[in-house]
Protein backbone atom coordinates (compact mmCIF):
# COMPACT_ATOMS: atom_id res chain seq x y z
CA UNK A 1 -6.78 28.66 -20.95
CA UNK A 2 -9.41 26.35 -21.58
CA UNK A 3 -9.92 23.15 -19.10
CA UNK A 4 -8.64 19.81 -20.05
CA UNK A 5 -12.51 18.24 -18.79
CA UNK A 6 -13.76 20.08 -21.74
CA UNK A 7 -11.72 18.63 -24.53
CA UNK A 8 -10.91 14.91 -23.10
CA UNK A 9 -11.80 12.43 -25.39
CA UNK A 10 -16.28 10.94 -24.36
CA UNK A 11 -14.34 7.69 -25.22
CA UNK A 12 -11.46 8.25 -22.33
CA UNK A 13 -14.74 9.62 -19.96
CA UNK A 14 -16.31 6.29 -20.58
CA UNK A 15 -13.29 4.15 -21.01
CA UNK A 16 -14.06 1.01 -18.69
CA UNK A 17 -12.12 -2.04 -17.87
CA UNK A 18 -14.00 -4.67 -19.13
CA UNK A 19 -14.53 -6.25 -16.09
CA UNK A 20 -16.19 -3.38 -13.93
CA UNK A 21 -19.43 -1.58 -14.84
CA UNK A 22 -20.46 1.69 -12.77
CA UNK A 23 -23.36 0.75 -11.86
CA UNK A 24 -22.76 -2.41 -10.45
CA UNK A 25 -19.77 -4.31 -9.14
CA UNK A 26 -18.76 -7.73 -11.29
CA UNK A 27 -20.19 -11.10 -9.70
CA UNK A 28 -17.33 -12.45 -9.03
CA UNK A 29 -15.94 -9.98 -6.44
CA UNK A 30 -15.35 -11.18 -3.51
CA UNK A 31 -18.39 -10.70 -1.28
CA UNK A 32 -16.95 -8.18 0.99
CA UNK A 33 -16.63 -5.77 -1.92
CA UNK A 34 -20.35 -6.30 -3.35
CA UNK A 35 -22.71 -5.27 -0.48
CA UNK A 36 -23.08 -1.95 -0.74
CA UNK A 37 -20.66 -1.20 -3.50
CA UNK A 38 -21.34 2.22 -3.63
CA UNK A 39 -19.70 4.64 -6.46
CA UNK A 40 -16.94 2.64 -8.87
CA UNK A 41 -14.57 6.10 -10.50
CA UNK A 42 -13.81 3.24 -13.43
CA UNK A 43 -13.06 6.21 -15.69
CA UNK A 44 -10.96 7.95 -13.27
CA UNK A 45 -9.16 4.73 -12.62
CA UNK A 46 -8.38 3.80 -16.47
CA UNK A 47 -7.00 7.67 -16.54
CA UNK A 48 -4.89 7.10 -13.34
CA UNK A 49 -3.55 3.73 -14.53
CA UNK A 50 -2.38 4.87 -18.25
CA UNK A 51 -1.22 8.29 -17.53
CA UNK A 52 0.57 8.30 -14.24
CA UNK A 53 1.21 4.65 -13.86
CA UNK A 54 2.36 4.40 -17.60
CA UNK A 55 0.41 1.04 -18.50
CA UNK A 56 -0.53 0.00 -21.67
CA UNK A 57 -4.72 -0.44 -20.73
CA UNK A 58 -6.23 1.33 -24.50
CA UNK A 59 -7.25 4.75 -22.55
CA UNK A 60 -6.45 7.50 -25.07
CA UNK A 61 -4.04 10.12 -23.88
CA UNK A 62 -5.67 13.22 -25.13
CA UNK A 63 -2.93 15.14 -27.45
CA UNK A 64 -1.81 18.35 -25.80
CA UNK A 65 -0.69 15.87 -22.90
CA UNK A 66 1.07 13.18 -25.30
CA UNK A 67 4.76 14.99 -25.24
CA UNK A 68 4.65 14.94 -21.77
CA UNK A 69 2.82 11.80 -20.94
CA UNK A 70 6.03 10.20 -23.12
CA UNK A 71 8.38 11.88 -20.99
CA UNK A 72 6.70 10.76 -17.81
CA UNK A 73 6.48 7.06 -18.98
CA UNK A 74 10.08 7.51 -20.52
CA UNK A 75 11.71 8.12 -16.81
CA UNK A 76 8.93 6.05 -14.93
CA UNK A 77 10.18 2.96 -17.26
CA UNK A 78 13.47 3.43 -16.40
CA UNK A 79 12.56 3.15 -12.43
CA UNK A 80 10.33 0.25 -12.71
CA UNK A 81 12.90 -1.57 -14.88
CA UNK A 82 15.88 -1.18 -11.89
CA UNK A 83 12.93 -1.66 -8.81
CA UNK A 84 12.14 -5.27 -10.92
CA UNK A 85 15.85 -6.21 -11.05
CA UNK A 86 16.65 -5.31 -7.73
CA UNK A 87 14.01 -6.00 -5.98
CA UNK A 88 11.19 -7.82 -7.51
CA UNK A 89 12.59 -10.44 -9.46
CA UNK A 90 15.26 -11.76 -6.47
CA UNK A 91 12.74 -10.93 -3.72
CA UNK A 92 10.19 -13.51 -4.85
CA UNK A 93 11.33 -16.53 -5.44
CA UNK A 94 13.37 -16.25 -2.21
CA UNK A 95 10.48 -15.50 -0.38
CA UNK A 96 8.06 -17.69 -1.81
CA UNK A 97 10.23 -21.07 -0.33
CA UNK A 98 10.15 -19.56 3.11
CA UNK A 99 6.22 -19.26 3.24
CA UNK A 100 4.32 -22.55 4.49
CA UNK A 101 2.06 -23.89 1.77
CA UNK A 102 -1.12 -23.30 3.82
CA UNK A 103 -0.87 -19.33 4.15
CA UNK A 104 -4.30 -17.34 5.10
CA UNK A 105 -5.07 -15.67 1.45
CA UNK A 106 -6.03 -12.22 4.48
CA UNK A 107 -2.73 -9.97 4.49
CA UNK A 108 -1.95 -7.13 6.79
CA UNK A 109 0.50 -4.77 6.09
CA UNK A 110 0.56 -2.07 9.13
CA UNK A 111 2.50 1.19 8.33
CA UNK A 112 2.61 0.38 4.50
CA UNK A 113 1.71 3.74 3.37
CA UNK A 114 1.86 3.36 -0.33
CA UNK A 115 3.97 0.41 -0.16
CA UNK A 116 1.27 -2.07 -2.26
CA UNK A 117 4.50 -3.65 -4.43
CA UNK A 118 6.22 -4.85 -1.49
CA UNK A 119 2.93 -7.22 -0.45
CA UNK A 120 2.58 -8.52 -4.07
CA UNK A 121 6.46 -9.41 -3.76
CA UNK A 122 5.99 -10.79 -0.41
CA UNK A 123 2.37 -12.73 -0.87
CA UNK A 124 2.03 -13.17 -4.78
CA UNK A 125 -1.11 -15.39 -4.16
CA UNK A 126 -3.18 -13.06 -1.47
CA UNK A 127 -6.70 -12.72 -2.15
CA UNK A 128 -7.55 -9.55 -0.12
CA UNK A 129 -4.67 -7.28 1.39
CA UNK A 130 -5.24 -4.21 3.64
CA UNK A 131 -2.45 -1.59 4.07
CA UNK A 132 -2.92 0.76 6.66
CA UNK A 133 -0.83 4.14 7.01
CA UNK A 134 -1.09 8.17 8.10
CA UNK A 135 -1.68 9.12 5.16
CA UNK A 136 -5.61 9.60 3.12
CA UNK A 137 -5.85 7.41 -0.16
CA UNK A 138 -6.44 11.13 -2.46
CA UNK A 139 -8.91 12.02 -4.60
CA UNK A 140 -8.70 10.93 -8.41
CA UNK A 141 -11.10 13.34 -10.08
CA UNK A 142 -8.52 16.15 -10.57
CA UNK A 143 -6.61 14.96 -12.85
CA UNK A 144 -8.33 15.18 -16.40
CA UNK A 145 -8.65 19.14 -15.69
CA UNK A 146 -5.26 19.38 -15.47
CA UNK A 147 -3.38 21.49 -18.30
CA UNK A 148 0.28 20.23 -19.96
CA UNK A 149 1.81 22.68 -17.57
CA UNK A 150 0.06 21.54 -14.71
CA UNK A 151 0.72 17.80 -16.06
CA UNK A 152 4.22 18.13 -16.26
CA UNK A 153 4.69 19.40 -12.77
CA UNK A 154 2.73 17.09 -11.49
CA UNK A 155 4.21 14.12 -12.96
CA UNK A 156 7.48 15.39 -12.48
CA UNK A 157 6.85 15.61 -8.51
CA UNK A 158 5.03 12.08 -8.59
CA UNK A 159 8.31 11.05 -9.77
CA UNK A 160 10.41 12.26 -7.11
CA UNK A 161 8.39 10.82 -4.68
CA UNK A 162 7.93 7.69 -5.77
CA UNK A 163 11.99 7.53 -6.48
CA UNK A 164 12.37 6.68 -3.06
CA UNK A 165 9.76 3.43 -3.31
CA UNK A 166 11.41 2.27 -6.51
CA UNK A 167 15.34 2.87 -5.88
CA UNK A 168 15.14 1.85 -1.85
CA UNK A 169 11.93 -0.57 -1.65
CA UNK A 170 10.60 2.28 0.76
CA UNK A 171 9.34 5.17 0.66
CA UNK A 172 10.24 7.94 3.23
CA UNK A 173 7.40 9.85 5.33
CA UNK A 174 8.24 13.07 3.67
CA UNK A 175 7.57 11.59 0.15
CA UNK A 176 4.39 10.25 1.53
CA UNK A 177 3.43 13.57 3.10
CA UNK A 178 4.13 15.67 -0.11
CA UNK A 179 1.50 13.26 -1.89
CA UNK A 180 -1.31 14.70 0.38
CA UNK A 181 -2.00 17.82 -1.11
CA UNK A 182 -2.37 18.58 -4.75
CA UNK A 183 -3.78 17.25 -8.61
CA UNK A 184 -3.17 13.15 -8.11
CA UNK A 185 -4.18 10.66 -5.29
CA UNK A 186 -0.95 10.13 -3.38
CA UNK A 187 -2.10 6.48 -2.24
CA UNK A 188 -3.61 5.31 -5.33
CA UNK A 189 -0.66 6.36 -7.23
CA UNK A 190 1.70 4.47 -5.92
CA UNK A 191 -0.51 1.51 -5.76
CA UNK A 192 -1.38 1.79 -9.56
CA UNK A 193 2.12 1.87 -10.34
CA UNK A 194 2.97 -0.98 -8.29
CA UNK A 195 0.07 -2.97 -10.86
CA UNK A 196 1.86 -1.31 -13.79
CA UNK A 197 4.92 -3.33 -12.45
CA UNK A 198 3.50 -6.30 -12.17
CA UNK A 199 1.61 -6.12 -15.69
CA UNK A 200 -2.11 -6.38 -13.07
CA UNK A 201 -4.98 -4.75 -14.14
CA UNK A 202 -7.17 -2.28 -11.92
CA UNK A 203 -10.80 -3.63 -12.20
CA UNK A 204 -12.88 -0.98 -9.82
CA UNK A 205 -11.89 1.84 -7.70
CA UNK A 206 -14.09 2.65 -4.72
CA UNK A 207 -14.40 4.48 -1.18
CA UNK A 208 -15.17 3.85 1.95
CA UNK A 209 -15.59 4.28 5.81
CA UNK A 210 -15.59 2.34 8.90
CA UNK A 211 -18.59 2.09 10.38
CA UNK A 212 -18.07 1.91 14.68
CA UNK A 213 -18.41 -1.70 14.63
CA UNK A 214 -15.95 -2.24 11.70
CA UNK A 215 -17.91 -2.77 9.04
CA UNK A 216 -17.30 -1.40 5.81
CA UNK A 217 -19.78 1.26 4.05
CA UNK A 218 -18.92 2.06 1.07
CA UNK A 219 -19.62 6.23 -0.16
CA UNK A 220 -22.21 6.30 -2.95
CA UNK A 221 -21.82 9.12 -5.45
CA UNK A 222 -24.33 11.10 -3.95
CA UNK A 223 -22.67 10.75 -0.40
CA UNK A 224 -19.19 11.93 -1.94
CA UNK A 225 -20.71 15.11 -3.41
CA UNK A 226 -22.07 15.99 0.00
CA UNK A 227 -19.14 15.42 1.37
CA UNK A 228 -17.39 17.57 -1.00
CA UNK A 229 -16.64 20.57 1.21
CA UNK A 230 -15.33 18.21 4.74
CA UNK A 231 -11.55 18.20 4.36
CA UNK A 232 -9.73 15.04 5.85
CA UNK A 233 -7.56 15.96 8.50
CA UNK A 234 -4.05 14.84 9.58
CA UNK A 235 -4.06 11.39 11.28
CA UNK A 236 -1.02 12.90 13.73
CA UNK A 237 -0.64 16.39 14.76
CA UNK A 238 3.23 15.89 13.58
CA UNK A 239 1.47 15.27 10.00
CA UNK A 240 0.23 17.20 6.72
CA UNK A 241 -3.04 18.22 6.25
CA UNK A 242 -4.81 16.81 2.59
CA UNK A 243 -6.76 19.26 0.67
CA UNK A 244 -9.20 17.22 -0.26
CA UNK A 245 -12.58 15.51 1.22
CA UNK A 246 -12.82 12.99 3.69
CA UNK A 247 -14.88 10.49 1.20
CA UNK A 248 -11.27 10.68 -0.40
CA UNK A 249 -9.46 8.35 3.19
CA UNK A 250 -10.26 5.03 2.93
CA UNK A 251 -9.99 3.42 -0.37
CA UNK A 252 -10.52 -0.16 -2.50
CA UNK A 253 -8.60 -1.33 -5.31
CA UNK A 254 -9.52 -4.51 -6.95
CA UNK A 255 -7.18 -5.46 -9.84
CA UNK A 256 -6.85 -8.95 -11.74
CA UNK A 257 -3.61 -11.29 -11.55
CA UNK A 258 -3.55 -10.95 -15.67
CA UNK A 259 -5.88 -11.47 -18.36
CA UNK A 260 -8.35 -14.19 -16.98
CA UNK A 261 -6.28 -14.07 -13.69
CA UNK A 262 -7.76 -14.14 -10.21
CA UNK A 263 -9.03 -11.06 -8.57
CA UNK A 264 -7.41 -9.48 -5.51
CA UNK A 265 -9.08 -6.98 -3.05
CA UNK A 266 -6.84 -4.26 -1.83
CA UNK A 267 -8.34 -1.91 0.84
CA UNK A 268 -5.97 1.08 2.62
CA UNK A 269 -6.91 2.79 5.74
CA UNK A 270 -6.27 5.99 6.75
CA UNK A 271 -5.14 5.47 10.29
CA UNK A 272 -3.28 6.14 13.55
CA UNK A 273 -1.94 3.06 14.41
CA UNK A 274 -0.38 4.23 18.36
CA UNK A 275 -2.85 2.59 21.28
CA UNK A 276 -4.50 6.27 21.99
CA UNK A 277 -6.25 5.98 18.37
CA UNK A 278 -6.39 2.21 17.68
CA UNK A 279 -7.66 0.68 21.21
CA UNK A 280 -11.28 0.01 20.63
CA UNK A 281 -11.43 1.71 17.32
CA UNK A 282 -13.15 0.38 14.08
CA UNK A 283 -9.44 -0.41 12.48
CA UNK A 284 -9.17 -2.70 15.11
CA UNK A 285 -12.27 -4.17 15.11
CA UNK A 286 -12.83 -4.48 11.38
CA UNK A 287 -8.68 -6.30 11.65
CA UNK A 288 -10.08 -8.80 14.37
CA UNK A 289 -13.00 -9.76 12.37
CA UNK A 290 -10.77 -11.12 9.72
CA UNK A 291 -9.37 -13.78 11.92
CA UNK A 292 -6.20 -15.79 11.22
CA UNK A 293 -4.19 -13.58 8.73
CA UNK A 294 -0.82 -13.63 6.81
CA UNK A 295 1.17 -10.27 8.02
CA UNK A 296 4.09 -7.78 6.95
CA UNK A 297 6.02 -4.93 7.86
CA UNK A 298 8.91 -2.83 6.50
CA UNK A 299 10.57 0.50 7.16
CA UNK A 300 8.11 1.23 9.84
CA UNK A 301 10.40 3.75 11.75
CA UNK A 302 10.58 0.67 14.83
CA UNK A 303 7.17 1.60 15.59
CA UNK A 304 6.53 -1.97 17.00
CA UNK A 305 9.12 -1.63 19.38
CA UNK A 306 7.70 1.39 21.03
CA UNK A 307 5.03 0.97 24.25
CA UNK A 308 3.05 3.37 22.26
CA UNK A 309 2.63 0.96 19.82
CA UNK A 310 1.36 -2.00 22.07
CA UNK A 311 -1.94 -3.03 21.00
CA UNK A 312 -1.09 -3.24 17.03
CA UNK A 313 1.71 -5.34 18.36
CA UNK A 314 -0.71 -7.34 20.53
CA UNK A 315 -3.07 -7.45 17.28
CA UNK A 316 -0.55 -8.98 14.89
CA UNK A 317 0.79 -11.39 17.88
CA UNK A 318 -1.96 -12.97 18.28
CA UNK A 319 -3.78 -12.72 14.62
CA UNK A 320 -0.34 -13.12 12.29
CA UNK A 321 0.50 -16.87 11.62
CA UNK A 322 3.00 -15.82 9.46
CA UNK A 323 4.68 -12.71 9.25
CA UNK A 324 7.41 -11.00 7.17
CA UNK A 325 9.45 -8.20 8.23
CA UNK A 326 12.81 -6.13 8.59
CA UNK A 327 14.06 -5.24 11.98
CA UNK A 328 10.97 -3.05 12.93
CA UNK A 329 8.81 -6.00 13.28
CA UNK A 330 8.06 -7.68 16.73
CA UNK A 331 10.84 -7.56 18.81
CA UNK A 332 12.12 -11.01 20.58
CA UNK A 333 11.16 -10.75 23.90
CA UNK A 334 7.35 -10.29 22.64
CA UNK A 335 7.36 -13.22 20.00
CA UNK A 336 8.20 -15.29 22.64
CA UNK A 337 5.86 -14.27 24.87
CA UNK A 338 2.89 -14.87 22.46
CA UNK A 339 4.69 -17.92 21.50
CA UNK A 340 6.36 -17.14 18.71
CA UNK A 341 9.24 -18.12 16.57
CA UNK A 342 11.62 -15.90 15.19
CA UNK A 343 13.93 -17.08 12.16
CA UNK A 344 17.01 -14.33 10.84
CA UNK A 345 18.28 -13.73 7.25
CA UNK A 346 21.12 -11.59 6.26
CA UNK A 347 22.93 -9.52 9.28
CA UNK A 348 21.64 -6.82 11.77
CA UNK A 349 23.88 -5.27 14.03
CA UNK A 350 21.76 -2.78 15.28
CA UNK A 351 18.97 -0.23 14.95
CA UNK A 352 19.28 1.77 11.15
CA UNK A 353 17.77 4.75 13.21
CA UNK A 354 17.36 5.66 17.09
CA UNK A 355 15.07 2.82 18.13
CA UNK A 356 14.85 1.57 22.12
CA UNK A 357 18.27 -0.28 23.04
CA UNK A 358 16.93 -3.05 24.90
CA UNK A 359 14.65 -4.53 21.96
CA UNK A 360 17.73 -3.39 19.31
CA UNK A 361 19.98 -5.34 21.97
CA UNK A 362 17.88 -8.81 21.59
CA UNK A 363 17.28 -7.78 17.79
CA UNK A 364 21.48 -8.15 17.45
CA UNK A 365 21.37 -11.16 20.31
CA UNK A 366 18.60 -13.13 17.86
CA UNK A 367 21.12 -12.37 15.01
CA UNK A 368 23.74 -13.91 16.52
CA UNK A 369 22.78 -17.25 17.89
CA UNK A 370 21.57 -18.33 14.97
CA UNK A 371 23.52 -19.16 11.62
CA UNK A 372 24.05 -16.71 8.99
CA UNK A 373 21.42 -17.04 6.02
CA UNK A 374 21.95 -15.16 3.52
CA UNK A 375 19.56 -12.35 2.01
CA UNK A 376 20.06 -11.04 -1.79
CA UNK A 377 17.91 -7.67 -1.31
CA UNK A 378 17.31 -4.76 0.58
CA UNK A 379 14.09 -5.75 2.53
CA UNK A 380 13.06 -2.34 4.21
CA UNK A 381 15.62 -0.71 6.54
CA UNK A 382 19.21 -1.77 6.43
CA UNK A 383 20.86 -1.83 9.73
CA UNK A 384 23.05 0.89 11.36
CA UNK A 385 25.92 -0.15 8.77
CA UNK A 386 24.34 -0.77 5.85
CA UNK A 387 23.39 -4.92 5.81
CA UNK A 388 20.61 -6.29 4.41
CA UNK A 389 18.16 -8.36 6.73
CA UNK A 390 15.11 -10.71 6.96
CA UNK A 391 12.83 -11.52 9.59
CA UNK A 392 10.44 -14.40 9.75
CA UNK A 393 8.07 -14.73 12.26
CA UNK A 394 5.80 -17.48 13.03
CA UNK A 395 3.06 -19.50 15.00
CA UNK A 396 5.25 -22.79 16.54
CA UNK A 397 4.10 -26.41 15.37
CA UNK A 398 2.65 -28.12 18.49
């Protein structure tokens, strides 16, 4: 059969967002994402965004993929419709009178694998967020070749795995892992659809690297061909392998807050977050250099409350004025050591999986002492019996 590249649409292979150009990124970027731009996959990105994220941008679905497309966008509807209602549109205005007026615009949202709505709901007015997670960001050139068989089984699995985000506010680590391999990008996926929820628009889509000192370089088009045949590998030996390149890890997202709206810089990195792969690495160098930030964490398996886990804890300790979170964020006896304070919301009366006792102990202790404030969504894990809880933790007034 022949390949879908040959018949798409030259308007859909030059379809642009009117903001980004290929060949150079828009002034008003923020200046991070200018120097050394490198390669913008704008036509990619439009694809992505209108076929798999179901959003209305103008990017022609070519027609042998229209029944299917429909179908897709049918279900996906129905998903985004419930996540908005039970999620979205309780989650922010509750959140937005707990955060302090004078926010850093810098969030950091450790162990957020694909999780982009969640910061959106959490920091509506961010200016540059960076997710971090196991898994690669995927690489979005596969798609147009697909054929309407190939579509349909694609889109039906990037359904099923994205069920999880939607229904639950989560998404599970097998979902995430099943997004490694195969026709779409896993990572941008999820973020895309997350902008199709929100009504954003994707500006530019570009890749990058760390550099040792934690600088960002970001792959021209040239350096992604050469790097066509190096596969990323698993970030944990526990993991999935990806079947595509290693230019495909690291990747940035801007999008617009509406038409005329601000833009936003969203960056996710591919990383191990446990102290044998983040002491001294660029992740943690390029996170220091951003200073003071706002930071988040959900569903993230207690990871913070594990000794393996001490120097991303240290990191947001010290770095995190503010910081939003379920039960897997910093446990007591740490916030107070850094000098933090810890405010509760909704109940916890213990651990939603098998987490260290002591730390799940203070976690039900912090509950306790302080008075019951209620919480209207699921925000992450639930605890062992199924309540809904809030953490707040932040730098003390002097």
């Amino acid at each position: 059969m022949k390949s879908f590249a040959s018949i798409l649409p030259v308007v859909l292979l030059a379809a642009a967002l009117p903001e980004a150009r290929a060949d150079a990124p828009s002034p008003s970027l923020p200046a991070a994402s200018t120097e050394g731009a490198g390669h913008n996959f704008e036509a990619e990105l439009g694809l992505l965004h209108r076929v798999v994220a179901c959003a209305d941008n103008g990017v022609e679905v070519p027609a042998a993929w229209t029944k299917v497309v429909e179908r897709h966008c049918a279900d996906l509807a129905v998903q985004k419709k419930r996540f908005k209602a039970r999620y979205v549109d309780k989650a922010i205005p509750f959140i937005a009178k707990l955060r302090p007026a004078d926010l850093p615009e810098d969030v950091v949202y450790p162990f957020g694998g694909g999780d982009l709505a969640s910061a959106l709901v959490t920091y509506p007015d961010a200016t540059e967020i960076t997710t971090m997670s196991l898994e690669h960001a995927g690489d979005p050139t596969r798609l147009a070749a697909l054929e309407p068989w190939q579509l349909q089984r694609t889109l039906g699995d990037f359904r099923a795995a994205i069920r999880g985000l939607l229904a639950l506010h989560d998404s599970s680590s097998l979902n995430l892992q099943k997004m490694q391999r195969g026709p779409l990008p896993g990572q941008v996926a999820f973020f895309l659809t997350a902008l199709s929820v929100f009504e954003y628009q994707p500006v530019s889509l570009r890749y990058f690297r760390l550099e040792e000192d934690g600088s960002l370089h970001y792959y021209s088009e040239e350096e992604i061909a050469a790097l066509a045949s190096t596969t990323a590998k698993k970030k944990k030996s526990t993991w999935s392998n990806t079947d595509h390149s290693i230019a495909f890890s690291n990747v940035e997202l801007v999008f617009r807050r509406g038409e005329g709206g601000p833009l936003v810089v969203h960056r996710h990195i591919a990383a191990n977050l446990d102290d044998k792969h983040f002491g001294g690495s660029a992740v943690e160098k390029h996170l220091s250099s951003k200073g003071e930030v706002a930071a988040m964490t959900k569903a993230a398996s207690y990871l913070l409350w594990n000794a393996n886990f001490s120097l991303i804890r240290a990191y947001l300790s010290k770095s995190a004025v503010f910081m939003v979170s379920d039960s897997t964020g910093i446990p007591p006896a740490h916030a107070r050591k850094a000098g933090l304070a810890q405010v509760t919301y909704g109940k916890f009366t213990g651990a939603f999986l098998k987490a260290n006792a002591q730390h799940g102990n203070a976690f039900v202790h912090l509950w306790q002492e302080q008075p019951f404030r209620k919480v209207p969504f699921r925000y992450g894990y639930p605890d062992r019996v199924g309540n809904f809880h809030l953490l707040v933790t932040h730098r003390q007034t002097p």
